[in-house]
Protein backbone atom coordinates (compact mmCIF):
# COMPACT_ATOMS: atom_id res chain seq x y z
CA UNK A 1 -110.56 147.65 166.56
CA UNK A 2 -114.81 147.68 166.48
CA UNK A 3 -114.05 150.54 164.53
CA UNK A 4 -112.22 149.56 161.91
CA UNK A 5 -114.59 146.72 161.76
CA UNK A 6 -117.17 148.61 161.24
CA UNK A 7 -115.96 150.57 158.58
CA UNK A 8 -114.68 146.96 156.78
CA UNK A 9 -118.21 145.57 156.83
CA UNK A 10 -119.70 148.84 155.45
CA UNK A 11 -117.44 148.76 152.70
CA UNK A 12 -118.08 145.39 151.98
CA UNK A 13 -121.57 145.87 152.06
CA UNK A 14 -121.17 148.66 149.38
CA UNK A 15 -119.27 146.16 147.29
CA UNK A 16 -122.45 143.93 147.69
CA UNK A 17 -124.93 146.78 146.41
CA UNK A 18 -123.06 148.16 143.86
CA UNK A 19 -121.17 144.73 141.84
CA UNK A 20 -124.37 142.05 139.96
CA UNK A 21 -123.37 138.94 141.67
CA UNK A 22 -123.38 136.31 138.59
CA UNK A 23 -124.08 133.61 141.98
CA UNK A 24 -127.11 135.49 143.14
CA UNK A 25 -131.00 134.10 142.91
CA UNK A 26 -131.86 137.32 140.38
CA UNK A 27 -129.15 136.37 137.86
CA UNK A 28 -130.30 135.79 134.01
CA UNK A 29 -127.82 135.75 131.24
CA UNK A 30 -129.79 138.12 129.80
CA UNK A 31 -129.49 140.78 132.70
CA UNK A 32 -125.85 139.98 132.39
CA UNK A 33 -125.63 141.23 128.74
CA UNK A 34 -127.98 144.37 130.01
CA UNK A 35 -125.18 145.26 132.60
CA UNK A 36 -122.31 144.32 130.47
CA UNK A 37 -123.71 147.25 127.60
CA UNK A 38 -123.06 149.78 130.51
CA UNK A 39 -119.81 149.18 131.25
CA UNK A 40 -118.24 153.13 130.60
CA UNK A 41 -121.03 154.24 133.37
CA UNK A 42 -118.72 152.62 135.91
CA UNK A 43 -118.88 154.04 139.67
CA UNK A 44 -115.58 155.45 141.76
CA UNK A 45 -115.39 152.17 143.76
CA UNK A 46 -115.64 150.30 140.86
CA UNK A 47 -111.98 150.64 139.15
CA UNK A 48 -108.68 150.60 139.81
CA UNK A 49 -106.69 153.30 141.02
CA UNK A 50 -104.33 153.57 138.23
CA UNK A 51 -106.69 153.71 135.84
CA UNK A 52 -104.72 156.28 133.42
CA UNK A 53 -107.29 156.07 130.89
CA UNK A 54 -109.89 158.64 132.87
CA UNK A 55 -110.31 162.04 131.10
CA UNK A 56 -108.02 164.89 132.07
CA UNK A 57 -110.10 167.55 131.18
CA UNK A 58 -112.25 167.84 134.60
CA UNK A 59 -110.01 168.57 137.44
CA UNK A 60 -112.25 168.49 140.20
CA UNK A 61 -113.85 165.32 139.30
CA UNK A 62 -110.44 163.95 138.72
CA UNK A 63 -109.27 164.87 142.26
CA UNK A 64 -112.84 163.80 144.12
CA UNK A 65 -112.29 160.28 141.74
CA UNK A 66 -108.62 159.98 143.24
CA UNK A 67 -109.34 160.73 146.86
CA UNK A 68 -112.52 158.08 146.52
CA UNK A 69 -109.86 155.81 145.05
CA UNK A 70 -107.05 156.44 147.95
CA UNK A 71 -109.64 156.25 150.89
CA UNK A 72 -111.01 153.21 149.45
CA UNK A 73 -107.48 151.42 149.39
CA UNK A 74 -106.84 152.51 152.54
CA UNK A 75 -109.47 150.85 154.19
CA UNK A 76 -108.78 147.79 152.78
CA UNK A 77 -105.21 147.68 153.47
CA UNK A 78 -106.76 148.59 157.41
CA UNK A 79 -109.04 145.78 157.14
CA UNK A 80 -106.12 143.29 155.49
CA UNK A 81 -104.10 144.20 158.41
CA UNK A 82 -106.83 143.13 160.95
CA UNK A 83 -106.26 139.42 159.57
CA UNK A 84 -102.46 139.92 159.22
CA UNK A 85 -102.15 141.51 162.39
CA UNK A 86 -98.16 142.47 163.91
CA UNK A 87 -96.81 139.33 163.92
CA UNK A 88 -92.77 139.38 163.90
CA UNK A 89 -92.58 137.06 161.08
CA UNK A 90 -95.09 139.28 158.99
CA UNK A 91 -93.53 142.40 160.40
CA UNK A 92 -89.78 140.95 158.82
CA UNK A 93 -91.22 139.84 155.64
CA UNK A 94 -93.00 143.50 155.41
CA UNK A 95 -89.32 144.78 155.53
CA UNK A 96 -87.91 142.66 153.47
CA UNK A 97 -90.04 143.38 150.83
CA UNK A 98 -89.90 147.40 151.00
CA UNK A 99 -85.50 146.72 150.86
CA UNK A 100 -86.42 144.08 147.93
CA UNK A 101 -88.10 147.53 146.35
CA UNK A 102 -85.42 149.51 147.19
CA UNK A 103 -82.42 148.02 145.73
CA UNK A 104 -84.69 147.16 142.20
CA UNK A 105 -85.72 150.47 141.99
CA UNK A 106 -83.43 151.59 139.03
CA UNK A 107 -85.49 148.96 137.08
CA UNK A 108 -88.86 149.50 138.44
CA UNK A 109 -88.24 153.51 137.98
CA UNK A 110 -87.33 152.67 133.49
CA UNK A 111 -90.56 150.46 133.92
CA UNK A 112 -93.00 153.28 135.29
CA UNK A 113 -92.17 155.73 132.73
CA UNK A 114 -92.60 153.09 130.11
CA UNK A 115 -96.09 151.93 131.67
CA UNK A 116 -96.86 155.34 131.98
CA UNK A 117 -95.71 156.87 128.42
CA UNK A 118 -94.99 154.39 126.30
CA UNK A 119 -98.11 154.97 123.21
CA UNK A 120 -97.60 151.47 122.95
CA UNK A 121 -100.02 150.76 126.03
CA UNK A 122 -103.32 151.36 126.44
CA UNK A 123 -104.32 151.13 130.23
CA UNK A 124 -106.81 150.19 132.04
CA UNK A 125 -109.35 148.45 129.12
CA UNK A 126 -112.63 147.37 130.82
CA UNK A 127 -113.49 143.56 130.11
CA UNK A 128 -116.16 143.76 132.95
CA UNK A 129 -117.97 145.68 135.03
CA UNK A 130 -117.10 144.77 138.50
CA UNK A 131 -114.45 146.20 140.64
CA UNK A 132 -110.83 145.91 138.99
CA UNK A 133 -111.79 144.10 135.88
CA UNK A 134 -109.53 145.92 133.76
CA UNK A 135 -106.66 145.19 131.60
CA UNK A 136 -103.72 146.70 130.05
CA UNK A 137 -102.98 145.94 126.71
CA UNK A 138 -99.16 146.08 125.09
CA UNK A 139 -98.87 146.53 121.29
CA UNK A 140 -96.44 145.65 118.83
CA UNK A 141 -94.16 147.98 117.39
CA UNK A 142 -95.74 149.68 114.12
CA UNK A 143 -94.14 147.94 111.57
CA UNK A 144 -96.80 148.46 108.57
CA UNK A 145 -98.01 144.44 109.49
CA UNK A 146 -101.60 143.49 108.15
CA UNK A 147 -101.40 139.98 109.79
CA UNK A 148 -103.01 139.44 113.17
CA UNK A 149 -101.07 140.04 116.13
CA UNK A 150 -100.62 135.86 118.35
CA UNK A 151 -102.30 137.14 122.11
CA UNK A 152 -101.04 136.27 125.33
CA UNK A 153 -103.15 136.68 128.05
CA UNK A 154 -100.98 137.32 131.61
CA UNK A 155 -102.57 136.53 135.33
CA UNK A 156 -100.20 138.47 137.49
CA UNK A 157 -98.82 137.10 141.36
CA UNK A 158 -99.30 139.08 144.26
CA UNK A 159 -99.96 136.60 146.95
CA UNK A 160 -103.74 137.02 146.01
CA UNK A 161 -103.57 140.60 148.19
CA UNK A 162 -101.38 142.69 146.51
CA UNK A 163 -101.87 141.90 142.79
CA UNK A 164 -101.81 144.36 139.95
CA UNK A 165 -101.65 144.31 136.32
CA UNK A 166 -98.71 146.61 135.64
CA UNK A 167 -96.20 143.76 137.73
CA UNK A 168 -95.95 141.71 134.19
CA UNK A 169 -95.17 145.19 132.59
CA UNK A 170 -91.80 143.91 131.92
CA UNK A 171 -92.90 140.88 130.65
CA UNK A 172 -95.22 142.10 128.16
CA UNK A 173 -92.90 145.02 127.12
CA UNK A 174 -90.34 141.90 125.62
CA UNK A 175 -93.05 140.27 124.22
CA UNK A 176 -95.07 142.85 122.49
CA UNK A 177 -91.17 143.75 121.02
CA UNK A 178 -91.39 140.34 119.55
CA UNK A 179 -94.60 140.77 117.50
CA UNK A 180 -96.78 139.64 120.32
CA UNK A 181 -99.85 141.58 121.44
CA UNK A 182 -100.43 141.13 125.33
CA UNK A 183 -102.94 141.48 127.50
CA UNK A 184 -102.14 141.80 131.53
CA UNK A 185 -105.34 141.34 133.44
CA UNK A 186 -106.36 143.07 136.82
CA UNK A 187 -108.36 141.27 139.57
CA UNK A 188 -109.73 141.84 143.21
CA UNK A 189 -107.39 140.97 145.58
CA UNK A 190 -107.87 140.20 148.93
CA UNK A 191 -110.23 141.52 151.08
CA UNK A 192 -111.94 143.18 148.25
CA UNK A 193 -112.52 139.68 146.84
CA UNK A 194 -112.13 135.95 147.56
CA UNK A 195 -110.76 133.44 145.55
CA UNK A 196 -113.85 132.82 143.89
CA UNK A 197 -114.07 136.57 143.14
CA UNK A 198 -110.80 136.50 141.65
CA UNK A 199 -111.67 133.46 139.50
CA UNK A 200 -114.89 135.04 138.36
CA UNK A 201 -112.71 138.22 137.38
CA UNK A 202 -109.83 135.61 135.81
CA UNK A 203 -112.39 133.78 133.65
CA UNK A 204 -114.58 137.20 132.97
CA UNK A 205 -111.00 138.49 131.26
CA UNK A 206 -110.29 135.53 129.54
CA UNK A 207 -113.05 135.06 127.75
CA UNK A 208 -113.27 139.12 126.58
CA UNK A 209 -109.72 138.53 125.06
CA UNK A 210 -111.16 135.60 123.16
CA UNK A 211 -114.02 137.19 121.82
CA UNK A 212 -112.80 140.92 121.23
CA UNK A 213 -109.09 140.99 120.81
CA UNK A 214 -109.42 140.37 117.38
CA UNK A 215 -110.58 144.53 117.43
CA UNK A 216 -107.39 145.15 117.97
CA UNK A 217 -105.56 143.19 115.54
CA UNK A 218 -105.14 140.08 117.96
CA UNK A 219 -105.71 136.57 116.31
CA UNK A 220 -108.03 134.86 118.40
CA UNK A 221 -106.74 131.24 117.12
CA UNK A 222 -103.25 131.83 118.62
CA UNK A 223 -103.84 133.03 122.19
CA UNK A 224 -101.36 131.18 124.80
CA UNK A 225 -102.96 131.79 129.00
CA UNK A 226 -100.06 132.38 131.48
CA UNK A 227 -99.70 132.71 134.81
CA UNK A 228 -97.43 133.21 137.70
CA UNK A 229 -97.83 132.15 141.24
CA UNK A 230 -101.42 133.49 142.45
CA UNK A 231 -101.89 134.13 139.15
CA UNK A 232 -100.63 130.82 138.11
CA UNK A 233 -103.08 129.28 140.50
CA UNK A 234 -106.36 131.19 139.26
CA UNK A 235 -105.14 130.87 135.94
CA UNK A 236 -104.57 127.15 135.77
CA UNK A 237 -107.57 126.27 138.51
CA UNK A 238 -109.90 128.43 135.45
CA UNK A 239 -108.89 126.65 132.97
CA UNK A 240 -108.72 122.86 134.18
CA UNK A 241 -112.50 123.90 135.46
CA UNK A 242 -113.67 125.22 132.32
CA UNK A 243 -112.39 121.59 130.52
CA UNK A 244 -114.13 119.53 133.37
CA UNK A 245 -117.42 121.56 132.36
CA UNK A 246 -117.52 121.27 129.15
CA UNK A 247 -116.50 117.36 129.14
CA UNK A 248 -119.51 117.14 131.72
CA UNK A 249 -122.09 119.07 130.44
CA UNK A 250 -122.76 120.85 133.86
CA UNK A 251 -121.71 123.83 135.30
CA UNK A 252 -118.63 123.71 137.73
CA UNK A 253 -117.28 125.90 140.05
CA UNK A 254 -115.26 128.49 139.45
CA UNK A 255 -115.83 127.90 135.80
CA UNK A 256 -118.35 131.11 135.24
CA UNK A 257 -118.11 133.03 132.83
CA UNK A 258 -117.65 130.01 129.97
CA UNK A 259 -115.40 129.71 127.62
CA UNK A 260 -113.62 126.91 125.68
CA UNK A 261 -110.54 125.91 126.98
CA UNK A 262 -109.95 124.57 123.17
CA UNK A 263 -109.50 127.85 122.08
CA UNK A 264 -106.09 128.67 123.72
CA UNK A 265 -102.99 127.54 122.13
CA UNK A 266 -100.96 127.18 125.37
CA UNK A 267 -100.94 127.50 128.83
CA UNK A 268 -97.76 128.28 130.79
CA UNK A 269 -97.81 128.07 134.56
CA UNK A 270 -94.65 130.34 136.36
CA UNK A 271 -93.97 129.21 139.99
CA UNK A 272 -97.72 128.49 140.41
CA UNK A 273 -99.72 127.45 143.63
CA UNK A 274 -101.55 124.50 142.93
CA UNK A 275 -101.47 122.42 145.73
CA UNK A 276 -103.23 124.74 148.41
CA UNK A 277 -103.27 122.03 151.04
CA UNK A 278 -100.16 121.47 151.26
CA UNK A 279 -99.24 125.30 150.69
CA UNK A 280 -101.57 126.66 153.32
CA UNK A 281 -99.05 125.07 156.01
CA UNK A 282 -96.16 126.53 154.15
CA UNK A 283 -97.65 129.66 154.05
CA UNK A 284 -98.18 130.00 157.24
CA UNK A 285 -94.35 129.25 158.66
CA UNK A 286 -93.56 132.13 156.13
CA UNK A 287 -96.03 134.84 157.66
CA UNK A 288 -99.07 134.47 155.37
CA UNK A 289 -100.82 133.57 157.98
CA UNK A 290 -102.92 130.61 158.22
CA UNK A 291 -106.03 132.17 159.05
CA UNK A 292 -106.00 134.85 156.21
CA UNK A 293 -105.16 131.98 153.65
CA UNK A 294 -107.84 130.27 154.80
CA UNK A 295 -110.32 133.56 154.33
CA UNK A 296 -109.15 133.99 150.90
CA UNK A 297 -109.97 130.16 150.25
CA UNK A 298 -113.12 130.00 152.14
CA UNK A 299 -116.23 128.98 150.29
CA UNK A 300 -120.01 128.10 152.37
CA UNK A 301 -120.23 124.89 151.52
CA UNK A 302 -122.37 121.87 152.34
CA UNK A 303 -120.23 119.10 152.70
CA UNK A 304 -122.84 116.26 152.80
CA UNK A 305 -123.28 117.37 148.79
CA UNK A 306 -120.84 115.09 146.98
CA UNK A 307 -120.86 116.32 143.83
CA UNK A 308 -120.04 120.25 145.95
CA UNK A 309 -117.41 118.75 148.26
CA UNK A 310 -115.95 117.53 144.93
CA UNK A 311 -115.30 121.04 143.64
CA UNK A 312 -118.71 120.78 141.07
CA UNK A 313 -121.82 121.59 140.89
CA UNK A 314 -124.06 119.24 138.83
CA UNK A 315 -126.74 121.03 137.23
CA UNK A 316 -126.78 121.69 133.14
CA UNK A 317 -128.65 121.80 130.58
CA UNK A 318 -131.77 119.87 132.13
CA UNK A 319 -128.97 116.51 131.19
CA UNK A 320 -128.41 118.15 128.13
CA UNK A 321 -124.64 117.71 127.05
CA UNK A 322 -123.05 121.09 125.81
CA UNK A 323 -120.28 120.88 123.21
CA UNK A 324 -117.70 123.36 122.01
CA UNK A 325 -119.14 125.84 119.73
CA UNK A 326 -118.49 128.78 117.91
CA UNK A 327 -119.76 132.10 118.18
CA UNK A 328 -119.99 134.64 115.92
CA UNK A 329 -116.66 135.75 116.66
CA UNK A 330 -115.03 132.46 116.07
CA UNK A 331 -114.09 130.18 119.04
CA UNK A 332 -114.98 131.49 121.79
CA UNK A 333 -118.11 130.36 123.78
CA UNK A 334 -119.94 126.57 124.65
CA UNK A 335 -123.27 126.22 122.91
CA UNK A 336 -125.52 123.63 123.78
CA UNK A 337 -126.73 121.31 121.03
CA UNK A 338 -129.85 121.18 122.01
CA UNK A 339 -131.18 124.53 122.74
CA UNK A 340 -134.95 123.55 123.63
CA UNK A 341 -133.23 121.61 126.49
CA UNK A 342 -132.09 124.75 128.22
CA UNK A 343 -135.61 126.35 128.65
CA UNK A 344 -134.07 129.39 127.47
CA UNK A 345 -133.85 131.25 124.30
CA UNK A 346 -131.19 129.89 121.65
CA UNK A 347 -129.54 133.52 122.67
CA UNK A 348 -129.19 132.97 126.01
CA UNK A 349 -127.87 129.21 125.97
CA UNK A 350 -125.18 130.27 123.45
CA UNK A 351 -123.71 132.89 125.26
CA UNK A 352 -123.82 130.59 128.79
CA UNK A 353 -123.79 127.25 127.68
CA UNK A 354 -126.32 126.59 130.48
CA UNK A 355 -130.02 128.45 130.06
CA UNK A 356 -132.50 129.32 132.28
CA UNK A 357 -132.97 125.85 134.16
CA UNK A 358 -129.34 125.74 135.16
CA UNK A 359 -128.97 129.65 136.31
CA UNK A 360 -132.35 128.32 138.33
CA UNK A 361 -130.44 125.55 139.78
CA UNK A 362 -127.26 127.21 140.36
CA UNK A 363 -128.94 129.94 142.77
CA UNK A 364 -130.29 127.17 144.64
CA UNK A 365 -127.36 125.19 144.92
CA UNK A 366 -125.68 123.94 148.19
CA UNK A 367 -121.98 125.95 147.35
CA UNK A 368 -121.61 129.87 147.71
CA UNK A 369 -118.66 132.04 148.61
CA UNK A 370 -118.02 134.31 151.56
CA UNK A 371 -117.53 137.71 149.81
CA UNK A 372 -114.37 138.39 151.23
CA UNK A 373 -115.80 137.82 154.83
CA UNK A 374 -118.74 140.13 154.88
CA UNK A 375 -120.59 137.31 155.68
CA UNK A 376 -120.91 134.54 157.86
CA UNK A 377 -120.46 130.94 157.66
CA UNK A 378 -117.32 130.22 154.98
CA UNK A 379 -115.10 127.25 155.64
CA UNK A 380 -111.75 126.59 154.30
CA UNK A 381 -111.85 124.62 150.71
CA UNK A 382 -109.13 124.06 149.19
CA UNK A 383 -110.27 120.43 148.13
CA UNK A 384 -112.36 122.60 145.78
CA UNK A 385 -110.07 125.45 144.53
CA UNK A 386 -106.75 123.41 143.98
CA UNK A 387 -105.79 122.85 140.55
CA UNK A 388 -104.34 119.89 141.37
CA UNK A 389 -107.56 118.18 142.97
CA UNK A 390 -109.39 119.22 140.20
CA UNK A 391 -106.82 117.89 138.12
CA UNK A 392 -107.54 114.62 139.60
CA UNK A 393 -111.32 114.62 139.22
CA UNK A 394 -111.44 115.46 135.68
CA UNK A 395 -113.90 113.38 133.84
CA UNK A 396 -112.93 111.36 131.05
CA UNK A 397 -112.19 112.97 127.59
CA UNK A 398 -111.81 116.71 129.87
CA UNK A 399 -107.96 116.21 129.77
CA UNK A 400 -108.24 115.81 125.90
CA UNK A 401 -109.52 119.26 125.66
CA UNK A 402 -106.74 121.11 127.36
CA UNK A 403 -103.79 122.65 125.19
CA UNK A 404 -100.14 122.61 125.46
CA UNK A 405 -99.15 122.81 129.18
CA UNK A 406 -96.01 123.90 130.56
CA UNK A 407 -95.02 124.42 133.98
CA UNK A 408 -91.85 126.22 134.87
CA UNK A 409 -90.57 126.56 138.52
CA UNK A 410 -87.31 127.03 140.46
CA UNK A 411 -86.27 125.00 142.66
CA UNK A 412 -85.01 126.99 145.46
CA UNK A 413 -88.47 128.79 145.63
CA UNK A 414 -89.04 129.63 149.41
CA UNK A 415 -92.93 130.74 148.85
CA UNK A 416 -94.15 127.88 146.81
CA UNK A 417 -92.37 124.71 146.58
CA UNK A 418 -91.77 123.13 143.03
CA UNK A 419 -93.12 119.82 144.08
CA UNK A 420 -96.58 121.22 143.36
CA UNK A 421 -95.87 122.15 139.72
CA UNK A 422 -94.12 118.24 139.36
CA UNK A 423 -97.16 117.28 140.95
CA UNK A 424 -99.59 119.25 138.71
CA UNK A 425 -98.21 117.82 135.37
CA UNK A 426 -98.43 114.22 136.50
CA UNK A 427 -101.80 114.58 137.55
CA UNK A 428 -102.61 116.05 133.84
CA UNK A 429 -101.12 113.39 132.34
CA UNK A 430 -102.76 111.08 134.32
CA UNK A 431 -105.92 112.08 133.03
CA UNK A 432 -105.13 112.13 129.46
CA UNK A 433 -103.53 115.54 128.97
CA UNK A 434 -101.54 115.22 125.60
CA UNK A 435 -99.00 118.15 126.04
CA UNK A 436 -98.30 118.68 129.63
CA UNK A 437 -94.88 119.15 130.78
CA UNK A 438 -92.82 120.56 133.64
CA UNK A 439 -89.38 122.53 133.79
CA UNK A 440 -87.78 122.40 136.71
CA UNK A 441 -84.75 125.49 136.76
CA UNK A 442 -81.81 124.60 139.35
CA UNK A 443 -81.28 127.16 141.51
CA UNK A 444 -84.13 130.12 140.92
CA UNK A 445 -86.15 131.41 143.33
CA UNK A 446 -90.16 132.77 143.09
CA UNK A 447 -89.48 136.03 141.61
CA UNK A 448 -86.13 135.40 139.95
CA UNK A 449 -88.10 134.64 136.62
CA UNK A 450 -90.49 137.93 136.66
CA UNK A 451 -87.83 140.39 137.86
CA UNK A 452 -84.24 140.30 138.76
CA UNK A 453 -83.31 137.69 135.69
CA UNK A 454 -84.66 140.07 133.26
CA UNK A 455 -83.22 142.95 134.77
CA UNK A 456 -80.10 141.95 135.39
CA UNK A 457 -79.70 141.47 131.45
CA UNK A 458 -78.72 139.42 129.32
CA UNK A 459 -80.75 136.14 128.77
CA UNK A 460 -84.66 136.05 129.91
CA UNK A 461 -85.64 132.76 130.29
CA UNK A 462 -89.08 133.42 131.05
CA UNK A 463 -89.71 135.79 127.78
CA UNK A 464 -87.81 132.87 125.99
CA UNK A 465 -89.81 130.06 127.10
CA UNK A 466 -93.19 132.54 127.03
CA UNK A 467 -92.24 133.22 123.07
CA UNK A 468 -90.91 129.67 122.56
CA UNK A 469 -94.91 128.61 123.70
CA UNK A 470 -96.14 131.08 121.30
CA UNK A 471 -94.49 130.56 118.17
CA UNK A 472 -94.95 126.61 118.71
CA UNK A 473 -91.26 126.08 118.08
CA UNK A 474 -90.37 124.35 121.19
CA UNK A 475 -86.99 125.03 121.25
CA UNK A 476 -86.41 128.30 123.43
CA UNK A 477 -85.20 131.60 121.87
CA UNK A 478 -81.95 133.42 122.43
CA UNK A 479 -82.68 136.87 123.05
CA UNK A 480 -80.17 139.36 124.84
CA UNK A 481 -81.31 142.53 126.35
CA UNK A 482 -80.02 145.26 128.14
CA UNK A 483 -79.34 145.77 131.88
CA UNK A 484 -82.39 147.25 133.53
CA UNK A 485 -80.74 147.42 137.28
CA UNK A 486 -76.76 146.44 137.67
CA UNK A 487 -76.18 142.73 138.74
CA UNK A 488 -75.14 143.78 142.56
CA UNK A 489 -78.56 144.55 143.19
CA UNK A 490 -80.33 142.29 141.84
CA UNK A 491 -78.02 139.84 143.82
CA UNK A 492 -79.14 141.57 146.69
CA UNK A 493 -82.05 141.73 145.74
CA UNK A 494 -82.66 138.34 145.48
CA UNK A 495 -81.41 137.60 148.79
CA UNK A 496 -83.38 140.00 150.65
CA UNK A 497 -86.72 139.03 148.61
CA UNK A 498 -89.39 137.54 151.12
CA UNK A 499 -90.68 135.58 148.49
């Protein structure tokens, strides 16, 4: 077991070295930009192993660049065992899961030769340059269109461990069939990240989409953020943050990189955790153990700091409000009105909606994260990184700036309970929220939205209610589609599913 140890914190401590921590005391905006314009000069470690995109024509750097990529997964599925450990109830759900896989497999086997050959992806897109900030993007049929393309932008599930773009392949494959360009973002998972990590990665993606997707014939007025479960969480706790900061003025946690939260259209939330209290417990009878949960949402806090223990972290613009801008892209980034208040060049406040002062600050500040455990000292907090707390604190006038919100959930989900989502949307409209709505669907379970619905045939609700979001309309669509897997297994399927 010291062994394996070992080998964890080395590997963490290479994630360290080789990732620009945007927390860390040496941080400018302007060495951001530097690293960003060196994306393509990415190291192994730092990409996903699927990334389909890598140049054939080298064998032997191919191979040495898949073995690097195998070893490294390996070791952190070693080191994500040392927290699940061989517990019965993890051991059963482990099973479950691989006979879940089993009987879908018909599906999952038409999806994989899709993701792989279909010319209508492109894999593996870098939006950043830390590990696993990638994205897949899914393309309309050519159909001789000059219009722009609405967006959505997907946050996959995966229990924050074992998340990975290509699981809303499906999703995105309806969509894009419907005129919809989509864009499935990839983030660290647990132990190569925490949640702050992930949120970091979440926010990093979000804001690329708004400011480049219009390269690729997106329209970057009509992009609609969802997310389901984990990826419900991250995406909803990233974009209730990023209103709170720019109704405050201040930079928040969990809210870096910026953007404007007035620049999505929608935001639609699929079985999502947002009550991580109350889910942490839940969790835990279920075999996510309490203590992993707890390393995922561990941040190094110093609880005697109000404003930190509150899930913020006061420092701005010297007191100088920041307002929703527009860069030269269009909507996209905060600028501060008054740029002489930053300390910083006009540049550099634009792009961060915070200057010099506040990256000064920030570094100082009393909040951190625990790098997925390599180091010491991290405390539970999900006060700080529920969406429904935050949801609560937001300032006035923060609710005002959110878009249409819709919250779908099932109520015979075993892994997160639909209270939470109920929960969520009162809490929004609480605040002032002026869309935000919940839809509570008798009878589904966590995953019966994502996968055996749709490939059972027949009517998708989620791709209905996803479009429906899109195109404004309300009302959902009727769509029918074809049977990916027969109806048996998903049944069994469904039965089986640990989630």
């Amino acid at each position: 077991m010291m062994g394996i140890r070992s080998i964890s914190r080395a590997l963490c401590s290479n994630f360290d070295r080789t990732t620009l921590d945007l927390r860390s005391d040496d941080f400018t905006p302007s060495k951001y930009q530097a690293e960003m314009q060196i994306q393509p000069k990415m190291q192994l470690s730092d990409s996903s192993m699927f990334d389909l995109t890598v140049p054939m024509n080298h064998a032997t750097s191919l191979v040495r660049r898949v073995l690097s990529e195998v070893l490294l997964l390996i070791l952190l599925a070693v080191r994500l065992w040392t927290y699940l450990g061989v517990g019965w109830k993890w051991s059963i759900q482990l099973l479950r899961l691989v006979m879940y896989a089993t009987l879908l497999m018909p599906g999952f086997l038409q999806m994989v030769v899709f993701y792989v050959f279909s010319k209508r992806v492109r894999r593996s897109v870098v939006y950043g340059h830390k590990p696993r900030q990638r994205l897949d993007l899914y393309f309309p049929p050519q159909n001789g269109r000059h219009v722009a393309y609405p967006v959505v932008i997907y946050v996959t599930g995966g229990a924050w461990t074992i998340g990975y773009k290509a699981w809303g392949a499906l999703l995105a494959r309806r969509l894009s069939e419907q005129g919809v360009l989509v864009a499935c973002l990839d983030y660290r998972n647990f132990p190569q990240g925490d949640a702050l990590d992930m949120l970091e990665d979440v926010n990093t993606g979000i804001r690329w989409v708004l400011e480049e997707i219009h390269r690729f014939k997106g329209d970057p007025d009509n992009v609609t953020l969802v997310g389901q479960s984990a990826g419900g969480h991250l995406a909803g706790l990233a974009l209730i943050k990023q209103a709170e900061q720019a109704a405050q003025g201040s930079l928040s946690l969990g809210a870096s990189p910026v953007w404007s939260p007035t620049c999505l259209k929608a935001f639609v939330g699929v079985s999502g955790a947002y009550d991580l209290a109350a889910l942490a417990e839940h969790l835990h009878r279920r075999g996510l153990y309490k203590n992993l949960f707890d390393r995922i949402m561990s941040l190094s806090i110093d609880t005697s700091d109000p404003s930190v223990r509150g899930g913020a972290i006061t420092i701005g613009c010297n007191g100088t409000p920041c307002s929703d801008g527009h860069s030269k892209g269009g909507c996209q980034v905060r600028r501060c009105e008054n740029c002489a208040g930053c300390k910083g060049s006009e540049e550099d406040c634009g792009r961060e909606g915070i200057g010099a002062a506040a990256t000064a600050n920030q570094s100082g500040s009393s909040a951190s994260h625990d790098a997925s455990g390599c180091k010491g000292g991290a405390r539970p907090a999900y006060d700080a990184l529920s969406p429904l707390q935050a949801a609560k604190r937001l300032p006035p006038g923060a609710a005002a700036m959110l878009p249409d919100v819709l919250l779908i959930h099932g109520t015979a989900d075993k892994t997160v309970p639909a209270e939470g989502s109920v929960e969520l949307s009162k809490a929004l409209q609480s605040a002032g929220a002026p869309r935000c709505r919940y839809l509570l669907v008798p009878g589904k379970t966590h995953t019966a939205f994502l996968l055996e619905d749709p490939m059972r045939g027949g009517r998708d609700l989620l791709m209905d209610t996803v479009l429906g979001a899109v195109t404004g309309g309300g009302d959902l669509e009727n769509h029918v589609y074809g049977t990916l897997c027969p109806g048996f297994l998903c049944d069994l399927a469904g039965w089986v599913c640990p989630f």
